[in-house]
C-alpha atoms as a PDB file:
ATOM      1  CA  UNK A   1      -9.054   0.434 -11.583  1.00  0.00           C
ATOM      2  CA  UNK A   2      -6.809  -1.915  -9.733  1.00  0.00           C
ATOM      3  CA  UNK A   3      -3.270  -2.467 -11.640  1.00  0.00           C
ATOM      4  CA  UNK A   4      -0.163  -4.370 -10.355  1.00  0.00           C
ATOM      5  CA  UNK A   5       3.375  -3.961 -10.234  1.00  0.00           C
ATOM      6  CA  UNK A   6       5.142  -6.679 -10.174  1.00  0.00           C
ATOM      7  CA  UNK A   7       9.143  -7.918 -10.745  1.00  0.00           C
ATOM      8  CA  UNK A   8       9.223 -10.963 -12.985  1.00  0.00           C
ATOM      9  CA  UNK A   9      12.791 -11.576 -12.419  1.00  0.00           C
ATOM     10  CA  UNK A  10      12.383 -13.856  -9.198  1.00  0.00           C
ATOM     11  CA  UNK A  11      16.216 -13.348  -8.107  1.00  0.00           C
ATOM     12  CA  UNK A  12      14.853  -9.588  -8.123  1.00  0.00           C
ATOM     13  CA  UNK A  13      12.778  -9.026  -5.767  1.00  0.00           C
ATOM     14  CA  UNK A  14      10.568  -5.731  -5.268  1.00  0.00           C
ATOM     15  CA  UNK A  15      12.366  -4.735  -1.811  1.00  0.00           C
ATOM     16  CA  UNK A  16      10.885  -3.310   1.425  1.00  0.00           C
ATOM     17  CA  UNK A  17      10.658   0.253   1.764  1.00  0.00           C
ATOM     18  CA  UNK A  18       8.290   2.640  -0.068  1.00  0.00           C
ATOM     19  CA  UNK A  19       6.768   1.098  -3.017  1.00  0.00           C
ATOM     20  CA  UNK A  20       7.056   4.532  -5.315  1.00  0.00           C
ATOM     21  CA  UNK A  21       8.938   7.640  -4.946  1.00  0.00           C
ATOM     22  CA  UNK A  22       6.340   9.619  -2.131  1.00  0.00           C
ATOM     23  CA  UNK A  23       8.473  13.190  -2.331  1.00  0.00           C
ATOM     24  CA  UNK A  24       6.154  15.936  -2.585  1.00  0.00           C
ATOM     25  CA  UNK A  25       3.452  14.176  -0.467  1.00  0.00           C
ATOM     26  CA  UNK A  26       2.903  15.781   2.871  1.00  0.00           C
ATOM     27  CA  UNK A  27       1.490  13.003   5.124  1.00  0.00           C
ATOM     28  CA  UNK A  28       0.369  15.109   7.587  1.00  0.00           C
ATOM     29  CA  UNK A  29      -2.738  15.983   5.703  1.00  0.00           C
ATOM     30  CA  UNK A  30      -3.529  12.353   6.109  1.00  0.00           C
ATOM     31  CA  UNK A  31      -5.743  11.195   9.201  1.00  0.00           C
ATOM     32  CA  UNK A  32      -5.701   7.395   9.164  1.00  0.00           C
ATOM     33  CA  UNK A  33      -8.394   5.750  10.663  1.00  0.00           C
ATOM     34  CA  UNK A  34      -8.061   2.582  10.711  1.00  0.00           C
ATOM     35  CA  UNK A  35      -5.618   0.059   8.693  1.00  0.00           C
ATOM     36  CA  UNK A  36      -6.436  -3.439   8.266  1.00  0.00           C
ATOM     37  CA  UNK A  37      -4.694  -6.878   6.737  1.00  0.00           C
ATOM     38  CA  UNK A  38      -1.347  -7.079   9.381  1.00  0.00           C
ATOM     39  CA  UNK A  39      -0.226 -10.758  10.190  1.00  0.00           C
ATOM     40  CA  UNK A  40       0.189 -13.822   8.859  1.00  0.00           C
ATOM     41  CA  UNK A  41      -1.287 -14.428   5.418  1.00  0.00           C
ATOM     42  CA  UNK A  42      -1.210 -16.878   2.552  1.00  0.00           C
ATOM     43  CA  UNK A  43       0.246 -14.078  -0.034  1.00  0.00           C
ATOM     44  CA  UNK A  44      -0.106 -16.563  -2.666  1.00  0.00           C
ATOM     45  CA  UNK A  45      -1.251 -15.175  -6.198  1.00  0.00           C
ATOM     46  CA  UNK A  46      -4.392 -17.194  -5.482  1.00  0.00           C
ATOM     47  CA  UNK A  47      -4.869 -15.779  -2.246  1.00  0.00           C
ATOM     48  CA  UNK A  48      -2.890 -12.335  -2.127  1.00  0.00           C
ATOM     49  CA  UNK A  49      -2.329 -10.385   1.698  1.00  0.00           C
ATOM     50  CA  UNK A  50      -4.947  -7.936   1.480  1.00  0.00           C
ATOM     51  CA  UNK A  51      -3.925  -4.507   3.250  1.00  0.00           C
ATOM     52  CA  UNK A  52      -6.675  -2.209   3.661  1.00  0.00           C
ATOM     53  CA  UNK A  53      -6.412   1.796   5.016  1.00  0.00           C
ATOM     54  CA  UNK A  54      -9.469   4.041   6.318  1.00  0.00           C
ATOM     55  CA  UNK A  55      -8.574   7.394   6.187  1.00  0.00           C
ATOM     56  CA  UNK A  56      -9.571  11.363   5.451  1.00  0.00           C
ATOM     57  CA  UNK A  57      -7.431  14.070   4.617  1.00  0.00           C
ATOM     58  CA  UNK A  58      -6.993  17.519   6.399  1.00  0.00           C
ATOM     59  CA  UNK A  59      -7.029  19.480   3.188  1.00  0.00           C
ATOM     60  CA  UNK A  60      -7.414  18.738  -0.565  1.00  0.00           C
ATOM     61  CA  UNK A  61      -4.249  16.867  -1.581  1.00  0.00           C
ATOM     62  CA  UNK A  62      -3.796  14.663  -4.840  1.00  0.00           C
ATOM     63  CA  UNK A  63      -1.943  11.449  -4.921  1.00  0.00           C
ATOM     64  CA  UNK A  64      -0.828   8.229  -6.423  1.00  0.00           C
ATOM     65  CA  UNK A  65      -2.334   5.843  -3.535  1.00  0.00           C
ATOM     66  CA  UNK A  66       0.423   3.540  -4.288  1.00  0.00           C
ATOM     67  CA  UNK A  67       2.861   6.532  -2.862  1.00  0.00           C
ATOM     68  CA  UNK A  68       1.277   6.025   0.221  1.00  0.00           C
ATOM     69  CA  UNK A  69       2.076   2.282   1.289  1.00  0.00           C
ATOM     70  CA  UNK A  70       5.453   1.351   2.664  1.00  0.00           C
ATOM     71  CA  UNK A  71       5.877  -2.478   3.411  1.00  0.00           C
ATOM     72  CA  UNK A  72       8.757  -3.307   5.461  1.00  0.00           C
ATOM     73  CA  UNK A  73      10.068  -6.763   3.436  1.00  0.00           C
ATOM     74  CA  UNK A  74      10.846  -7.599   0.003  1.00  0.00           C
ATOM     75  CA  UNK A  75       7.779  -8.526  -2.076  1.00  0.00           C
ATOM     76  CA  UNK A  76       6.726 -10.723  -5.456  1.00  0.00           C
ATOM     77  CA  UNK A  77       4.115  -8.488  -6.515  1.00  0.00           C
ATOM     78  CA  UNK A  78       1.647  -5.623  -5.772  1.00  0.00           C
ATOM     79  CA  UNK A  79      -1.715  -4.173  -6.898  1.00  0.00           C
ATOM     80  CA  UNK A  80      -3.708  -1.074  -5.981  1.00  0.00           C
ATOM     81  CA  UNK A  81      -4.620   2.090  -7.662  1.00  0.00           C
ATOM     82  CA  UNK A  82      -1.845   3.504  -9.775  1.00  0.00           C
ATOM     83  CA  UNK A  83      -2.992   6.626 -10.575  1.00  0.00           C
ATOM     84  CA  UNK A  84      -3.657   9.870  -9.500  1.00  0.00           C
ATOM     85  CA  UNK A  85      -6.321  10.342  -7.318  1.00  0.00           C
ATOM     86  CA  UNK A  86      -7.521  13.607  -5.388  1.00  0.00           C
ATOM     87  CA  UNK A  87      -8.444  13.642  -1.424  1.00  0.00           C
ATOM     88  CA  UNK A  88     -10.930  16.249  -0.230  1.00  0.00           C
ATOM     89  CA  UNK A  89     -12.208  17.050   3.598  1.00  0.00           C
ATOM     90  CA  UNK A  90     -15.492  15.646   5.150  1.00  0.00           C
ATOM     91  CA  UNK A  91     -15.200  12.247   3.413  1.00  0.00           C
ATOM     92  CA  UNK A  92     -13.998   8.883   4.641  1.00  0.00           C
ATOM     93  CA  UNK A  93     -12.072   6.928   2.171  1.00  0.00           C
ATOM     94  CA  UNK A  94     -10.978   3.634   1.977  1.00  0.00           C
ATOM     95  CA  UNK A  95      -8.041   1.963  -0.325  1.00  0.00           C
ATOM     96  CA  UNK A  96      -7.331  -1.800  -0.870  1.00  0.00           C
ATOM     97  CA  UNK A  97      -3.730  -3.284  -1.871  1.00  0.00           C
ATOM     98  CA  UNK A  98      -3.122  -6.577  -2.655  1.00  0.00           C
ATOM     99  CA  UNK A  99       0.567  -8.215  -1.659  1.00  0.00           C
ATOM    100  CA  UNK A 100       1.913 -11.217  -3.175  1.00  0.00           C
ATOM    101  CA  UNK A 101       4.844 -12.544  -0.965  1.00  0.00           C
ATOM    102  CA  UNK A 102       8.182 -13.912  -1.855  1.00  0.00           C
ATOM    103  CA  UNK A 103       7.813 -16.455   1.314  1.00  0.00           C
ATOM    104  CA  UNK A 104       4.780 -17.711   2.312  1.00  0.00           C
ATOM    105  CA  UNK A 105       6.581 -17.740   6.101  1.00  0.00           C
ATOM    106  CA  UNK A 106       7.121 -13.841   5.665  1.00  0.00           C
ATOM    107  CA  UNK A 107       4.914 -11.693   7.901  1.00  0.00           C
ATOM    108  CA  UNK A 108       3.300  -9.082   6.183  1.00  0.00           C
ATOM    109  CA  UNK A 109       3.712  -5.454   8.180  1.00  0.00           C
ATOM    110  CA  UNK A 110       3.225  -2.327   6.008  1.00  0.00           C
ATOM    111  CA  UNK A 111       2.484   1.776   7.064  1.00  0.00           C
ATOM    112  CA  UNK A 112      -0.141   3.883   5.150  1.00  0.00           C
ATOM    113  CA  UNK A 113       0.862   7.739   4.914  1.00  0.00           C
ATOM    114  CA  UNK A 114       3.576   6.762   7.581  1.00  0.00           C
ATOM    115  CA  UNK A 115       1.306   5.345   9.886  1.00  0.00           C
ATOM    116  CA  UNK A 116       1.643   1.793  11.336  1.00  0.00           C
END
């Protein structure tokens, strides 16, 4: 299930840094593979900046996948998995985020588990 965050105040943006509090997440049991969706986009609620991270894990680890993405300017609006969701070893996994911009001249760059 795919739910958003977004700020509806405009003058309010959601500002760069980590989307949701990631303390107690140990990104070295991360192993990212592969991140896709960095450059220009549209970011328009039509046609949202799609960021998209291959990974595995090192251990069994639980987490809130929207702890895991950091994107380095201030944003309209997010969506991606919101809750929960535990990692195990020997499996490839793949989450999708979808950014809505505040400027459609902004350049999208974002990390996954700290990873650029």
């Amino acid at each position: 299930m795919i739910i958003g965050c977004a700020n509806p105040a405009k003058e309010h943006p959601i500002t760069a840094g980590v989307i949701m509090d990631a303390s107690g997440i140990d990104y070295s049991k991360f192993e990212v593979i592969r991140l896709e969706g960095e450059g220009k986009c549209a970011g328009t609620e039509a046609e949202p900046c799609i960021a998209i991270a291959h990974f595995k894990v090192k251990e069994k680890i639980s987490a809130n996948p929207m702890q895991l993405l950091e994107i380095d300017t201030p944003i309209k609006k997010i969506k991606g998995y919101t809750k929960p969701i535990s990692f195990e070893p020997d499996h490839d996994y793949t989450l999708k985020y979808e950014v809505v911009k505040l400027k459609p001249a902004d350049t999208i760059k974002w990390k996954f588990a700290g990873i650029e």
